[in-house]
C-alpha atoms as a PDB file:
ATOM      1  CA  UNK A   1      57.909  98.541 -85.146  1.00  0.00           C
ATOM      2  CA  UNK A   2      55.300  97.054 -82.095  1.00  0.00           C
ATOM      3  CA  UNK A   3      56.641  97.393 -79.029  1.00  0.00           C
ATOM      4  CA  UNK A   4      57.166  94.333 -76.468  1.00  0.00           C
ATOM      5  CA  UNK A   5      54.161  95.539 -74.442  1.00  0.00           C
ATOM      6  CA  UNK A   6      52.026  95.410 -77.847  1.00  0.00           C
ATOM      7  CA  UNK A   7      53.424  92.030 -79.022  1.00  0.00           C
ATOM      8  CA  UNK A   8      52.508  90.225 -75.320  1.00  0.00           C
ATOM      9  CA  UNK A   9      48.725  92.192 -75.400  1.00  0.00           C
ATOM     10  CA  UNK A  10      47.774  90.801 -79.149  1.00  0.00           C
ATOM     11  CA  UNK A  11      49.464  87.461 -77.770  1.00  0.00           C
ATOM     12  CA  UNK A  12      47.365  87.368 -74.771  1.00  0.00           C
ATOM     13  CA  UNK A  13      44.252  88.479 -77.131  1.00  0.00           C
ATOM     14  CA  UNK A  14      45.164  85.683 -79.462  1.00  0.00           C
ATOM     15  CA  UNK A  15      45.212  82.917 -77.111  1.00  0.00           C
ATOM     16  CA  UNK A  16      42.205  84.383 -75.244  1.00  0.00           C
ATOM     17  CA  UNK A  17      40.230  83.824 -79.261  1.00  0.00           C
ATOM     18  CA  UNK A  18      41.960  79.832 -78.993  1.00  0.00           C
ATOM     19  CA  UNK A  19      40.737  79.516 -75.894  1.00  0.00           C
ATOM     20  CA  UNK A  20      37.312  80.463 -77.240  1.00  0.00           C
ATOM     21  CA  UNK A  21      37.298  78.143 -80.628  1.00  0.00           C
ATOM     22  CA  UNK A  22      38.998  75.006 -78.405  1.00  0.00           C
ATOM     23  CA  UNK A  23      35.696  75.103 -75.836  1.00  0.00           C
ATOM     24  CA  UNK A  24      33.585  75.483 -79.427  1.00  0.00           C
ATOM     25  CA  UNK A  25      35.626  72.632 -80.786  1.00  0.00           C
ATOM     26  CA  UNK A  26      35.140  70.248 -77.570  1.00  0.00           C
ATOM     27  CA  UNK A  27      31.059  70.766 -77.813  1.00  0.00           C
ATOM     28  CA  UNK A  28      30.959  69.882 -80.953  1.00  0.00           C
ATOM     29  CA  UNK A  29      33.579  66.895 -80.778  1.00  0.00           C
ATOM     30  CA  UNK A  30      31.355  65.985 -78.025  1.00  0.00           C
ATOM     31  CA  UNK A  31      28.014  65.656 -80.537  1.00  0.00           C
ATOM     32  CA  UNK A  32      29.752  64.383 -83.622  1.00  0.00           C
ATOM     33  CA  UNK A  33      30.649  61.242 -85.287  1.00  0.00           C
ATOM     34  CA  UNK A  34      32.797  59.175 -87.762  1.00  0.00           C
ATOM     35  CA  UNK A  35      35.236  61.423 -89.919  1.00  0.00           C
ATOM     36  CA  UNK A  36      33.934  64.774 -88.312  1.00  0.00           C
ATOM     37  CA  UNK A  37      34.974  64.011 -84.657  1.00  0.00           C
ATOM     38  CA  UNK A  38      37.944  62.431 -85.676  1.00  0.00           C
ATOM     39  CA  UNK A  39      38.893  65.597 -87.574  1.00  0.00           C
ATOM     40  CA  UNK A  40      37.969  67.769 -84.561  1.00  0.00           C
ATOM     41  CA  UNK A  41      39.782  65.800 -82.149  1.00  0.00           C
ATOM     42  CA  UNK A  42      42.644  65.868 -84.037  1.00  0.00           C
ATOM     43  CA  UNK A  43      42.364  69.721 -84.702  1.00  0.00           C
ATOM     44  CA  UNK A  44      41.663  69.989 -80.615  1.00  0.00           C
ATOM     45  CA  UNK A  45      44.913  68.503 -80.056  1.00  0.00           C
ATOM     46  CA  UNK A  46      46.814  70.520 -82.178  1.00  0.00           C
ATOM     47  CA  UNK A  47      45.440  73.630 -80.766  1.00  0.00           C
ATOM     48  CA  UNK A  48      46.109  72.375 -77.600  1.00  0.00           C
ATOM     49  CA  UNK A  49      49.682  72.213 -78.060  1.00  0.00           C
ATOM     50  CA  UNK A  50      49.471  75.671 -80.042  1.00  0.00           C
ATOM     51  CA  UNK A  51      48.132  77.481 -76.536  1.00  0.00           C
ATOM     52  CA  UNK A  52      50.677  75.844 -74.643  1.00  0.00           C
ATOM     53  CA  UNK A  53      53.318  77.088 -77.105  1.00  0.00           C
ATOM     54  CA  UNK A  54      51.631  80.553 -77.062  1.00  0.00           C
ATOM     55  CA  UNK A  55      51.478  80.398 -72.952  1.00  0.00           C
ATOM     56  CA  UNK A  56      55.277  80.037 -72.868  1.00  0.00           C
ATOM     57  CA  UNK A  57      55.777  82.981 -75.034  1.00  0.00           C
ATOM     58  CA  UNK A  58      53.438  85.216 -73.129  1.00  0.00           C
ATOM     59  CA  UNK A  59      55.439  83.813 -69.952  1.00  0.00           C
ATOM     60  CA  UNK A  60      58.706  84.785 -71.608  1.00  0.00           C
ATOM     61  CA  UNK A  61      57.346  87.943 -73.227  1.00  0.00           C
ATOM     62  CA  UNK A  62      55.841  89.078 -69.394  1.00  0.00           C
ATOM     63  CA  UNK A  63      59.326  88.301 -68.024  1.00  0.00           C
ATOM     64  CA  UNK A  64      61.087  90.701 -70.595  1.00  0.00           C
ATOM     65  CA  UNK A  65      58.438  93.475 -69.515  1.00  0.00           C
ATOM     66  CA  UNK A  66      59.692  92.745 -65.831  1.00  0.00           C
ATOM     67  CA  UNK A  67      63.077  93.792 -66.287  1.00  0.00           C
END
């Protein structure tokens, strides 16, 4: 079983990789056209919301690790 300090780490390493592949995504969006930027817009948004969801958990995972 990971521990809590293990869990938050790979977290933080995971949306450190998103953070990488949405600044990817926007160049691209920025070049493309028709179905291909719509697709990457849409995909931007949804990992968008996915880091903010992951930021919470890290939040809430740091605050366990404080107590």
């Amino acid at each position: 079983m990971a521990s809590v300090s293990t869990v938050r780490d790979n977290v933080a390493r995971t949306i450190a990789g998103k953070q990488a592949l949405l600044a990817a995504m926007r160049t691209q969006a920025d070049s493309a056209h028709g179905v291909t930027r719509t697709a990457l817009t849409a995909s931007i948004g949804f990992l968008e919301l996915n880091l903010e969801e992951l930021g919470r958990i890290l939040a809430d995972l740091d605050a366990c690790l404080e107590t």
